[in-house]
N, C-alpha and C. Protein backbone atom coordinates (compact mmCIF):
# COMPACT_ATOMS: atom_id res chain seq x y z
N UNK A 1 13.17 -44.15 13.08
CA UNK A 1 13.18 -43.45 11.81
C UNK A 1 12.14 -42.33 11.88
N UNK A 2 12.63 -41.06 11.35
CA UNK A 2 11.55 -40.14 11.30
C UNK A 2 10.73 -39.71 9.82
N UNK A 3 9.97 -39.56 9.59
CA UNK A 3 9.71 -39.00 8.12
C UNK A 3 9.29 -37.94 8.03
N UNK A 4 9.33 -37.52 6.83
CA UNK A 4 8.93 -35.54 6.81
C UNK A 4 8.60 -35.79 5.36
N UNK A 5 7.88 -34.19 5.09
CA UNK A 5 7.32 -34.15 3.81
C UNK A 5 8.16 -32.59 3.90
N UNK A 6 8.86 -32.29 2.42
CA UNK A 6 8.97 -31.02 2.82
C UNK A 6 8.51 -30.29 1.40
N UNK A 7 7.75 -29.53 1.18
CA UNK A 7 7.17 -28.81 0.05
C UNK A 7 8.06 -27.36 -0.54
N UNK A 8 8.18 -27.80 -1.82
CA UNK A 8 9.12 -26.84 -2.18
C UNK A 8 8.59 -25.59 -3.18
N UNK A 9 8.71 -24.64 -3.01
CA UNK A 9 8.57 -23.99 -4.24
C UNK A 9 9.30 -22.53 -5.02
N UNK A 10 9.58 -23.31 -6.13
CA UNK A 10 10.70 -22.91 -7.22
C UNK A 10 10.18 -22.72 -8.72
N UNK A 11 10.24 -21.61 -9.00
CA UNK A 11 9.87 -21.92 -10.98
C UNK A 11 10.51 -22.58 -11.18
N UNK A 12 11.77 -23.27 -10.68
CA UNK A 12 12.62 -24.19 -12.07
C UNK A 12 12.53 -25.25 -12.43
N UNK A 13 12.25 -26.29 -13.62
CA UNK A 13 11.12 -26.72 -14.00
C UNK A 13 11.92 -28.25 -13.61
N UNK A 14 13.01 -28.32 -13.39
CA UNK A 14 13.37 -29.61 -13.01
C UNK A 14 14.30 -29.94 -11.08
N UNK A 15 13.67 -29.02 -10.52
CA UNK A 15 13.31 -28.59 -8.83
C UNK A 15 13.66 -30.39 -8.29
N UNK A 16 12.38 -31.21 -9.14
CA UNK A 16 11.95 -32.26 -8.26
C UNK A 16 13.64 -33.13 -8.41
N UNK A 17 14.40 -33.26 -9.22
CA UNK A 17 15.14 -34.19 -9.73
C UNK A 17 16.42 -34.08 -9.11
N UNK A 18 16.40 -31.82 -8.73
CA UNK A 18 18.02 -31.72 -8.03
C UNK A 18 17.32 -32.30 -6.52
N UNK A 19 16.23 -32.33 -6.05
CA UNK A 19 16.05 -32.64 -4.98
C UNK A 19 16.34 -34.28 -4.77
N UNK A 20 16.14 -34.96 -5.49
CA UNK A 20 16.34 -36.63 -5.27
C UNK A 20 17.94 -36.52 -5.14
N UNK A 21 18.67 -35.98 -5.46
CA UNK A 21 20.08 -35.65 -5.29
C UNK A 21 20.81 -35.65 -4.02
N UNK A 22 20.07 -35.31 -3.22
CA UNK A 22 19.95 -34.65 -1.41
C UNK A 22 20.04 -36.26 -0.85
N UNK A 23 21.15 -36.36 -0.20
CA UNK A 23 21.24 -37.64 0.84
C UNK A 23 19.70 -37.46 1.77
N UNK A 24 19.31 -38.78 2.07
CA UNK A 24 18.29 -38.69 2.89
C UNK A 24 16.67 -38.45 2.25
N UNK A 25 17.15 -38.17 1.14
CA UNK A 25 15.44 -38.04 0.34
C UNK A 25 15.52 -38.68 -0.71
N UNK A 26 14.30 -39.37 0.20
CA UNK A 26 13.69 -40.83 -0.13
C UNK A 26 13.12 -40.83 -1.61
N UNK A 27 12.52 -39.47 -2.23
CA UNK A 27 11.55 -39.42 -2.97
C UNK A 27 11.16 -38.43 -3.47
N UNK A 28 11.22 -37.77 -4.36
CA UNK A 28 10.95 -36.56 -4.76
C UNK A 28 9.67 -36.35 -6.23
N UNK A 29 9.13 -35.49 -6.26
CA UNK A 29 7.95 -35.43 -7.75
C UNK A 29 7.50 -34.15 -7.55
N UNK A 30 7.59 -33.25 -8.75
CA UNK A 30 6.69 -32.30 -8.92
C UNK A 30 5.27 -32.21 -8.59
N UNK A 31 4.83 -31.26 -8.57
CA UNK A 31 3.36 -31.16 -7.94
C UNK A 31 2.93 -29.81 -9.03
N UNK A 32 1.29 -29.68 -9.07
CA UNK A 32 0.83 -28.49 -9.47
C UNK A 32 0.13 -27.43 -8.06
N UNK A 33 0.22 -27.04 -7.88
CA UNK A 33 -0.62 -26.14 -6.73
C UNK A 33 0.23 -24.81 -6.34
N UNK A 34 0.14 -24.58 -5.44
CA UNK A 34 0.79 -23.46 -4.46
C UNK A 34 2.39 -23.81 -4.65
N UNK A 35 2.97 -25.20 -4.09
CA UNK A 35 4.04 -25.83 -4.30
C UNK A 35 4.87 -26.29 -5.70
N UNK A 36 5.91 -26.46 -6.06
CA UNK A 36 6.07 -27.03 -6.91
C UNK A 36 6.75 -28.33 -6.87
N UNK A 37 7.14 -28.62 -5.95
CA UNK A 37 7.58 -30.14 -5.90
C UNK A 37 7.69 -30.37 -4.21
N UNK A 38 7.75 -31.66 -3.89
CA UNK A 38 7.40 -32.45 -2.57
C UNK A 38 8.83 -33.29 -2.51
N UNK A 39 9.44 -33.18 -2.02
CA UNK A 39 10.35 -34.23 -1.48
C UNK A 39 10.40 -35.05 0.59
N UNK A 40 10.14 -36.30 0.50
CA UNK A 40 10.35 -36.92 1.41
C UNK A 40 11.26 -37.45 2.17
N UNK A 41 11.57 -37.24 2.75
CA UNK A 41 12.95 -37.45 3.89
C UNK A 41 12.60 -38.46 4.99
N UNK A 42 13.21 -39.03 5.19
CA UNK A 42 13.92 -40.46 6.38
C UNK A 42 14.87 -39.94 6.66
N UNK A 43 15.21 -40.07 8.16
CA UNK A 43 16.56 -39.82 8.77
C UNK A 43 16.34 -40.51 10.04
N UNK A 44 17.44 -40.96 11.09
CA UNK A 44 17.16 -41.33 12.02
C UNK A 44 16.77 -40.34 13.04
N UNK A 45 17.49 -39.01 12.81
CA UNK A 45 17.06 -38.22 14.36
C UNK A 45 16.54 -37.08 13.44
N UNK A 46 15.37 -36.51 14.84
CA UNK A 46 14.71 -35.27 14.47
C UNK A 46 15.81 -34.04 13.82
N UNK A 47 16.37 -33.78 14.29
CA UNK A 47 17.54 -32.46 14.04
C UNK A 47 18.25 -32.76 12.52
N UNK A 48 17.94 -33.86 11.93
CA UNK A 48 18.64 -33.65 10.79
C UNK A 48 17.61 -33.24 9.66
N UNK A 49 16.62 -33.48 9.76
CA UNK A 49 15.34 -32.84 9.16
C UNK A 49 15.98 -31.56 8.52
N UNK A 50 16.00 -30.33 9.54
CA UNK A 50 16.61 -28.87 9.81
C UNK A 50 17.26 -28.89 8.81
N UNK A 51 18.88 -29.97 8.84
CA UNK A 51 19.76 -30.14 8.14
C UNK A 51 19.27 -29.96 6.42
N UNK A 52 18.71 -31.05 6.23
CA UNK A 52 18.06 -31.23 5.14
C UNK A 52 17.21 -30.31 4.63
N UNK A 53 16.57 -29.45 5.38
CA UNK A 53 15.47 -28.41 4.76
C UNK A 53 16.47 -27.14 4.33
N UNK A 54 17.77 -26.44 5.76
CA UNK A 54 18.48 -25.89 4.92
C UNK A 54 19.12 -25.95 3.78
N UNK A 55 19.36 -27.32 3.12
CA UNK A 55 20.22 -27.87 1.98
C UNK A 55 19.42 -27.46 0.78
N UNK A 56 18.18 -27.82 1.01
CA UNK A 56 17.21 -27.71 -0.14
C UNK A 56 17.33 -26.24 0.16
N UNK A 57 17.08 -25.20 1.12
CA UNK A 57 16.38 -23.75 0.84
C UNK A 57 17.82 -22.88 0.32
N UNK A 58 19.01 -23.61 0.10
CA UNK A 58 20.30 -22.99 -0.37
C UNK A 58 20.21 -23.37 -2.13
N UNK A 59 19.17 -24.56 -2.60
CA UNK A 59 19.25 -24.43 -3.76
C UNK A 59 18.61 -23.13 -4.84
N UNK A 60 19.85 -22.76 -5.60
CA UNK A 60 19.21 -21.52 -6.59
C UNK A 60 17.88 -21.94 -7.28
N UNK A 61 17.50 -21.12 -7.03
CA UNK A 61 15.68 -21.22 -7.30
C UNK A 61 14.96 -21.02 -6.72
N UNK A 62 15.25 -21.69 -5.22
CA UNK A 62 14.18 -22.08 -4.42
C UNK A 62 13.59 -20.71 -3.28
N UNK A 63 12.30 -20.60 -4.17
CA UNK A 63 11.92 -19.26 -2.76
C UNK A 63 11.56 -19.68 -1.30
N UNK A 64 10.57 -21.00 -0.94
CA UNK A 64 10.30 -21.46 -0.23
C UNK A 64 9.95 -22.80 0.35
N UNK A 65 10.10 -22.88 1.51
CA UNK A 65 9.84 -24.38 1.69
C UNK A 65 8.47 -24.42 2.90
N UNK A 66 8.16 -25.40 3.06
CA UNK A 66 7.58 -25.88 4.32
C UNK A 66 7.57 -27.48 4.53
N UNK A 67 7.80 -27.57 5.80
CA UNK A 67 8.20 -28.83 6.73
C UNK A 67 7.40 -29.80 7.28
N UNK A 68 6.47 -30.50 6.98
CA UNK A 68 5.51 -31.04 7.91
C UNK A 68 6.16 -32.90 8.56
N UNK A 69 6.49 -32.64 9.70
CA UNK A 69 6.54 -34.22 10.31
C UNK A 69 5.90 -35.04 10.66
N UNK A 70 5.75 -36.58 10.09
CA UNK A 70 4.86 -37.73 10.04
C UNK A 70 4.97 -37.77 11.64
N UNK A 71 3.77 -37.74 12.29
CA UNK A 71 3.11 -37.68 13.55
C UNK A 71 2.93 -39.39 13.26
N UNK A 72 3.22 -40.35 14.65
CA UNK A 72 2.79 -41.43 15.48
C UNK A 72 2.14 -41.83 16.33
């Protein structure tokens, strides 16, 4: 299993909720900072990560993302 954090950020004020929507994410919650919401991903192989980060960066709203993978 791999895990990822992927940080989203979108003015739209309910970001965190279309993201729990997304097969594969585990977990999603708004945040205050730079970001506006965090969603967590499980998948079995590295390459679907990708998958998943394009899905989220096709949602209307979303200006940016970033990717960080849970290191073992």
């Amino acid at each position: 299993m791999v895990r990822a954090i992927i940080l989203v950020k979108s003015p739209k004020k309910l970001i965190a909720a279309r993201l729990r929507k997304i097969a594969s994410v585990t977990d999603s919650f708004p945040t205050s900072g730079q970001f506006d919401a965090v969603a967590i991903i499980d998948v079995e192989q590295l390459v679907k990560i990708k998958e998943i980060a394009t899905l989220i960066q096709k949602i209307r709203g979303v200006e940016r993302t970033e990717t960080m993978i849970e290191v073992q």
